[in-house]
Protein backbone atom coordinates (compact mmCIF):
# COMPACT_ATOMS: atom_id res chain seq x y z
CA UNK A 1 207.95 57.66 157.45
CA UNK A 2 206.48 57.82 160.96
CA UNK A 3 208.46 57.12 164.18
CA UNK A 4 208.92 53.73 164.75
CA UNK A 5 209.10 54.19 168.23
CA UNK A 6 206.06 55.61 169.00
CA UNK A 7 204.30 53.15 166.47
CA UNK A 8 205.75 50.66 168.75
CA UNK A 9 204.72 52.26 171.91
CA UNK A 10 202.23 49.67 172.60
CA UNK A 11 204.70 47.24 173.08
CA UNK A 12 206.14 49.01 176.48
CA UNK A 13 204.69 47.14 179.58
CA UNK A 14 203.68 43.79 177.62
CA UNK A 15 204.79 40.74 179.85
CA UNK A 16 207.04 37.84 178.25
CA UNK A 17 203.86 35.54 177.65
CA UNK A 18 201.99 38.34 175.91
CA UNK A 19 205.20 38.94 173.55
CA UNK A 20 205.87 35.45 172.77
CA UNK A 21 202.47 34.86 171.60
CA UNK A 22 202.85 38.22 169.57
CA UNK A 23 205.90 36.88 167.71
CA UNK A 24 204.30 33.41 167.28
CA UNK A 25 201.30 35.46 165.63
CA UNK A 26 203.60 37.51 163.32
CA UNK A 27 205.51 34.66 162.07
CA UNK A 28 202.88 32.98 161.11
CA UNK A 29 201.46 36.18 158.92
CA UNK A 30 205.08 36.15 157.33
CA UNK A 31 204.87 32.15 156.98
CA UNK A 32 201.39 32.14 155.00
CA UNK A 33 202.88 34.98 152.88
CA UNK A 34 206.20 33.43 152.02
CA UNK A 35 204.36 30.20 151.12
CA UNK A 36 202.61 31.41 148.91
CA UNK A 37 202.53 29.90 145.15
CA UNK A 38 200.86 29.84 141.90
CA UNK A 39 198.53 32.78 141.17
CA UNK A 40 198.74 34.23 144.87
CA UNK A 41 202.05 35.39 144.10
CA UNK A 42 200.53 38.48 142.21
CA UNK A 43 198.48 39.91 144.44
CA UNK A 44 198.96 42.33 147.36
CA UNK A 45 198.51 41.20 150.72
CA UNK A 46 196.34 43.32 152.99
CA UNK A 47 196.08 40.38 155.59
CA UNK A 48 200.02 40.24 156.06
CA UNK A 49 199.62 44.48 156.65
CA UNK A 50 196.90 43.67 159.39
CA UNK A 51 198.68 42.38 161.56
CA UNK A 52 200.45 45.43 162.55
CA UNK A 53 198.46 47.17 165.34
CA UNK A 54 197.85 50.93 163.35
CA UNK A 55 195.13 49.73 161.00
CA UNK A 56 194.76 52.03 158.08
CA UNK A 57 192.82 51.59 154.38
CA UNK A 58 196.05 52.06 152.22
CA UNK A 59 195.71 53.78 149.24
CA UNK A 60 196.95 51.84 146.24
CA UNK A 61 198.23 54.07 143.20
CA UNK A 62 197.86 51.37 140.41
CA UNK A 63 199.94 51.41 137.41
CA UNK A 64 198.35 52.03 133.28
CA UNK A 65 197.77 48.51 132.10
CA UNK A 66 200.94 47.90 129.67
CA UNK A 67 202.89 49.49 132.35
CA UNK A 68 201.43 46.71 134.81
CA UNK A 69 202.00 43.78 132.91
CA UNK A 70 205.09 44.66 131.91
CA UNK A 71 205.92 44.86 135.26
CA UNK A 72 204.37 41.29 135.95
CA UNK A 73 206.15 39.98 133.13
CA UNK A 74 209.90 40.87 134.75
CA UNK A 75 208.42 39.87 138.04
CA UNK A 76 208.13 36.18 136.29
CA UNK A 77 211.16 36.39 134.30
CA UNK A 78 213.04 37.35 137.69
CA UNK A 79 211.59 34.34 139.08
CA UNK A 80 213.15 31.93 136.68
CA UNK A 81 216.22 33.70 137.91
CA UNK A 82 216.44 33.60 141.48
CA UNK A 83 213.98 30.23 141.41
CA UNK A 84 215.12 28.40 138.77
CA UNK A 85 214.51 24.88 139.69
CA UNK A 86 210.64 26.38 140.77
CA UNK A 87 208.00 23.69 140.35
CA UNK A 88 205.39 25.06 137.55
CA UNK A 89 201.78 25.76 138.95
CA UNK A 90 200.02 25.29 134.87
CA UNK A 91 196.54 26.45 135.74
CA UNK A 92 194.10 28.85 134.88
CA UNK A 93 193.37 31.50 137.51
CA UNK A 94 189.88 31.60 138.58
């Protein structure tokens, strides 16, 4: 893992307006990703990881198909867990 202090070098000298508006701008990233529902909730989320300053092409290492969807299927079941009064979102995806 790098060092989080130098990837947060850029933050050294910013003035208090400049900050503010950079935390406004971040918690609206993590607002649009927490709020998401229905089918968004399975897919990664490059625009939440650009809004960090170090912009890089991650490289995804995707899992075998039945290894996948089982994987999607405890996601779901852990939902009706830790959500279960969750309002159902019964469509197709498109």
């Amino acid at each position: 893992m790098a060092d989080l202090h130098i990837q947060d070098a850029d933050l050294e000298g910013k003035d208090y307006e400049w900050l503010l508006a950079e935390v406004k701008r971040l918690r609206q990233g993590i607002r649009q990703h927490r709020d998401s529902t229905g089918h968004n909730l399975c897919w990664h989320h490059p625009a939440l990881w650009g809004l960090l300053p170090e912009k890089i092409n991650p490289e995804a290492a995707v899992p075998p198909w039945e290894k996948f969807m089982a994987g999607c299927i405890r996601y779901r079941a852990s939902l009706d867990k830790e959500l279960p009064g969750a309002l159902v979102h019964d469509s197709e995806y498109q």
